[in-house]
C-alpha atoms as a PDB file:
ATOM      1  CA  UNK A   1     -54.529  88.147 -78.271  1.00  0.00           C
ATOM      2  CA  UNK A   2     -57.456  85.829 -77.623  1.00  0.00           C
ATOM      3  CA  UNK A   3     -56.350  83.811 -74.387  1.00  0.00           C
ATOM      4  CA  UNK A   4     -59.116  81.115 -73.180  1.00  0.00           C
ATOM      5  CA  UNK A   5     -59.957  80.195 -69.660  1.00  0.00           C
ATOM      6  CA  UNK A   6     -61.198  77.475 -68.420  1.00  0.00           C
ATOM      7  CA  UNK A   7     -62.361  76.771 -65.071  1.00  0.00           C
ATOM      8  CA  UNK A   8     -64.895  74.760 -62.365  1.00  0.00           C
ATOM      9  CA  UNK A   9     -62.315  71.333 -62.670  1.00  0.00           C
ATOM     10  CA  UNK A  10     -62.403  69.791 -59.192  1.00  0.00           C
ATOM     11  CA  UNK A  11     -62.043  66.432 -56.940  1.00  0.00           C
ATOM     12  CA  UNK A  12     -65.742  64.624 -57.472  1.00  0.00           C
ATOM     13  CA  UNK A  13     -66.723  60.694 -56.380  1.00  0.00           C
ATOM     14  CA  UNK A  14     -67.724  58.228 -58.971  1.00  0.00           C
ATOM     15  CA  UNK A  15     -71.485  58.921 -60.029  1.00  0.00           C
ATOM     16  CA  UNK A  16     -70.804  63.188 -59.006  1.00  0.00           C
ATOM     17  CA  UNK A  17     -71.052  65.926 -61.056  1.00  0.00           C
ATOM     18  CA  UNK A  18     -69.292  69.406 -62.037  1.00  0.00           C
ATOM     19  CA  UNK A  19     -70.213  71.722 -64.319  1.00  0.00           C
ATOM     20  CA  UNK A  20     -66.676  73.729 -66.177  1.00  0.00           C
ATOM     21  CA  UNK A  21     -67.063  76.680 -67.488  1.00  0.00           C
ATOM     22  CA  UNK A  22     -65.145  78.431 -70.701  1.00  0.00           C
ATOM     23  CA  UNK A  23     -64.345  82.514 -70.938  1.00  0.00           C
ATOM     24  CA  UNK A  24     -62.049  84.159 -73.838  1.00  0.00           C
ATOM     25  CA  UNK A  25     -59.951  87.138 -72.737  1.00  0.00           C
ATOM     26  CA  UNK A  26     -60.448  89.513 -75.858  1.00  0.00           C
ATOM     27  CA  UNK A  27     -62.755  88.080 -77.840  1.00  0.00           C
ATOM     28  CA  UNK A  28     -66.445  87.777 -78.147  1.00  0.00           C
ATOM     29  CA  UNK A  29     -67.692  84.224 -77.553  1.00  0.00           C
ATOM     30  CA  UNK A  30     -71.617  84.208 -78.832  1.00  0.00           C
ATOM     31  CA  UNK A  31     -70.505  84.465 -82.328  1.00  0.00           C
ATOM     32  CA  UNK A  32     -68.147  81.551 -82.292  1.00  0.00           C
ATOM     33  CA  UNK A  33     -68.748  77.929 -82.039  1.00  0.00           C
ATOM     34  CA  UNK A  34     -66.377  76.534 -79.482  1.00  0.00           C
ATOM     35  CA  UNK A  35     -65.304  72.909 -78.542  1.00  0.00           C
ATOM     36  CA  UNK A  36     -64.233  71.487 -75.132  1.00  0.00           C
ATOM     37  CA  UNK A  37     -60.991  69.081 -75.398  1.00  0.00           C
ATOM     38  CA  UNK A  38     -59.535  66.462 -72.893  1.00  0.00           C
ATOM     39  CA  UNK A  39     -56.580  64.931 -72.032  1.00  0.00           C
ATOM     40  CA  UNK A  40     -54.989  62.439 -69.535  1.00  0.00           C
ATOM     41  CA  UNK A  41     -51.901  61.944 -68.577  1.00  0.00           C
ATOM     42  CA  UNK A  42     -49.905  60.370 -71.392  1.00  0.00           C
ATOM     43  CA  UNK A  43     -52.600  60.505 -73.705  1.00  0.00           C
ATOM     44  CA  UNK A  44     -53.792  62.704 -76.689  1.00  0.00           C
ATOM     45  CA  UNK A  45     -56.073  65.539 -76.204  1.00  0.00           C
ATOM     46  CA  UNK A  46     -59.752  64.261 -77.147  1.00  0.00           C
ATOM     47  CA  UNK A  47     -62.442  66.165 -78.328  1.00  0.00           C
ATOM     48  CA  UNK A  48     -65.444  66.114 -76.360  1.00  0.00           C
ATOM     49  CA  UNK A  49     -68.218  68.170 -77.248  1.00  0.00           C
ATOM     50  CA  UNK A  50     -69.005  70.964 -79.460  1.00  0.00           C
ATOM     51  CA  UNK A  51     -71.441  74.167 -80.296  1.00  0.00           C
ATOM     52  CA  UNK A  52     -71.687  76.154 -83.138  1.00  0.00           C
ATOM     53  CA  UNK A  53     -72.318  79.839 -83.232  1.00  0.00           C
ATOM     54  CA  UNK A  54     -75.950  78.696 -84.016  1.00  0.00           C
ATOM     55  CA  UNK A  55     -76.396  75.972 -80.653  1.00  0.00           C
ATOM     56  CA  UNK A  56     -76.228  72.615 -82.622  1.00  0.00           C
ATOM     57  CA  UNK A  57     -73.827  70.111 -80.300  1.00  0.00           C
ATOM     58  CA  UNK A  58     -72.164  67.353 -80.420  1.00  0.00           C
ATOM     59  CA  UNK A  59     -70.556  64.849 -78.323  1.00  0.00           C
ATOM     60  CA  UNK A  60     -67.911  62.196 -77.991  1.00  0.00           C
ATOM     61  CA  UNK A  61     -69.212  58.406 -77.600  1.00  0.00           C
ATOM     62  CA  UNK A  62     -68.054  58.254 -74.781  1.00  0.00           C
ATOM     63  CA  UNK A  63     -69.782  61.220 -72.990  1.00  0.00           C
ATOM     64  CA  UNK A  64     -72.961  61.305 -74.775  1.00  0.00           C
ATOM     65  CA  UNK A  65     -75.945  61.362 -72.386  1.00  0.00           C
ATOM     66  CA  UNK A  66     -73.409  62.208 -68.943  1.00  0.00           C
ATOM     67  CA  UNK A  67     -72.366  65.811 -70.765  1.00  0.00           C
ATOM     68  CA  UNK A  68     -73.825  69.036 -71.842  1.00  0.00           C
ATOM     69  CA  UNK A  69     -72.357  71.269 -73.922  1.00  0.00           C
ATOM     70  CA  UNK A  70     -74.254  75.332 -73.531  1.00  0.00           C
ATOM     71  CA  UNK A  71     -73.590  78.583 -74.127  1.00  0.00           C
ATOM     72  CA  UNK A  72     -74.821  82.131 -72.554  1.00  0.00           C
ATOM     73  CA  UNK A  73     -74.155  84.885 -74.779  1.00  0.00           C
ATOM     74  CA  UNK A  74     -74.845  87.161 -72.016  1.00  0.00           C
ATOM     75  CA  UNK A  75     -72.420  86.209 -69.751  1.00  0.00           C
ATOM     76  CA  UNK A  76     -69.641  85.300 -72.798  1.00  0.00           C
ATOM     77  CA  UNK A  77     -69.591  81.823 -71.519  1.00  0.00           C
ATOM     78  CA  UNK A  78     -70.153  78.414 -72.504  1.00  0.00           C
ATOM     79  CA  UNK A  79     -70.675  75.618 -69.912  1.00  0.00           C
ATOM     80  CA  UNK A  80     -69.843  71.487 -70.178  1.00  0.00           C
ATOM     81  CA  UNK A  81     -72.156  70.108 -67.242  1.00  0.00           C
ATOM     82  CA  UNK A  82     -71.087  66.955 -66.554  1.00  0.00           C
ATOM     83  CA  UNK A  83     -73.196  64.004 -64.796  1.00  0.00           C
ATOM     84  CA  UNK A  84     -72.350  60.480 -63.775  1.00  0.00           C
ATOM     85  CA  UNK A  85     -68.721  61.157 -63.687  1.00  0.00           C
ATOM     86  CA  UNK A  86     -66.723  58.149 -64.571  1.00  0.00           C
ATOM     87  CA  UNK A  87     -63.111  57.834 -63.019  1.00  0.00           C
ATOM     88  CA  UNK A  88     -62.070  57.788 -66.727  1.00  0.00           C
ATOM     89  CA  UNK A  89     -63.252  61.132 -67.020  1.00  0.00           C
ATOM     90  CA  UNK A  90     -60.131  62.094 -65.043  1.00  0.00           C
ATOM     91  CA  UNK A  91     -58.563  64.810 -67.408  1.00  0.00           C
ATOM     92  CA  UNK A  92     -57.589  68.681 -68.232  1.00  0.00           C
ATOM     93  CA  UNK A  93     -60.593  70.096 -69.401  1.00  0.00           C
ATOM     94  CA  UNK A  94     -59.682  72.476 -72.405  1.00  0.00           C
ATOM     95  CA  UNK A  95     -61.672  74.773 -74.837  1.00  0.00           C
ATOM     96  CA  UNK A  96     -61.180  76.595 -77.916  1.00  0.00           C
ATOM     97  CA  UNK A  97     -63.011  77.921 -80.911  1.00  0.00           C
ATOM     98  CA  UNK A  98     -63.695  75.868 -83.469  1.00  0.00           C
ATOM     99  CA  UNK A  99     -61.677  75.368 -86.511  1.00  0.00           C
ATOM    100  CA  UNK A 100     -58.470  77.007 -87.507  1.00  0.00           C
ATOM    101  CA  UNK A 101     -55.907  78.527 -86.646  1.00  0.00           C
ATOM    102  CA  UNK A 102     -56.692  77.456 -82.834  1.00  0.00           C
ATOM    103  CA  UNK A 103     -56.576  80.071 -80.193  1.00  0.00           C
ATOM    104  CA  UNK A 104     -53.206  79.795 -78.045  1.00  0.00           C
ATOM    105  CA  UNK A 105     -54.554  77.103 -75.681  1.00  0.00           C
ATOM    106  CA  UNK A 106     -54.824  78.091 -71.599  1.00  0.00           C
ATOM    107  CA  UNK A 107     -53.889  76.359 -68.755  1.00  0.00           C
ATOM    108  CA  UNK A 108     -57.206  73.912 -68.545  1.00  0.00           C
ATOM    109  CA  UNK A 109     -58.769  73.083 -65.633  1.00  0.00           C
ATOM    110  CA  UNK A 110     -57.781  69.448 -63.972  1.00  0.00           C
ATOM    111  CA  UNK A 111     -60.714  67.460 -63.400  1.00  0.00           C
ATOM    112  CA  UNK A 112     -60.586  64.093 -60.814  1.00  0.00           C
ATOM    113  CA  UNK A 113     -62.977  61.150 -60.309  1.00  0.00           C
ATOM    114  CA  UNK A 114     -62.212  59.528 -57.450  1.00  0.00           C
ATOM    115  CA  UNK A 115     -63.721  57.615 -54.523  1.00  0.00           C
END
């Protein structure tokens, strides 16, 4: 079964910068468009960003211009470099391939803003 893993999360300052990264136990990524997901405590998970199997992206409002989605088909890995972290970025960071059914979603790595 395809298990997802997400990591690179961390405590960062206002204005920092991290840069998570997304693996798939047992499956292939570079054929497979994959979005990253957030959520906060109490709150709904949020799409953030997306690429397709082809590299088109998109973003969230709210991240545009501060995140980048990427992928390296060599490594099976897709990235979400994130600048100019707000503290309202504060969230588990999840991915997952696009569309449905949804991979079984992993643990997601916790990511702080903070001064």
């Amino acid at each position: 079964q395809v298990q997802p893993v997400e990591s690179g999360g961390g405590l960062v300052q206002p204005g920092g910068s991290l840069r998570l990264s997304c693996a798939a136990s047992g499956s292939v990524l570079s054929g497979i468009g994959v979005d990253w997901f957030r959520q906060a405590p109490g709150k709904q998970r949020l799409l953030v960003a997306t690429i397709s199997s082809g590299g088109s992206t998109y973003y969230a409002d709210s991240v545009k211009g501060r995140f980048t989605i990427s992928r390296d088909n060599a490594k099976n890995t897709v990235y979400l470099q994130m600048i100019s972290l707000k503290p309202e970025d504060t969230a588990v960071y999840y991915c997952n391939k696009i569309g449905f059914p949804r991979w079984p979603w992993g643990q997601g790595t916790q990511v702080t803003v903070s001064s």
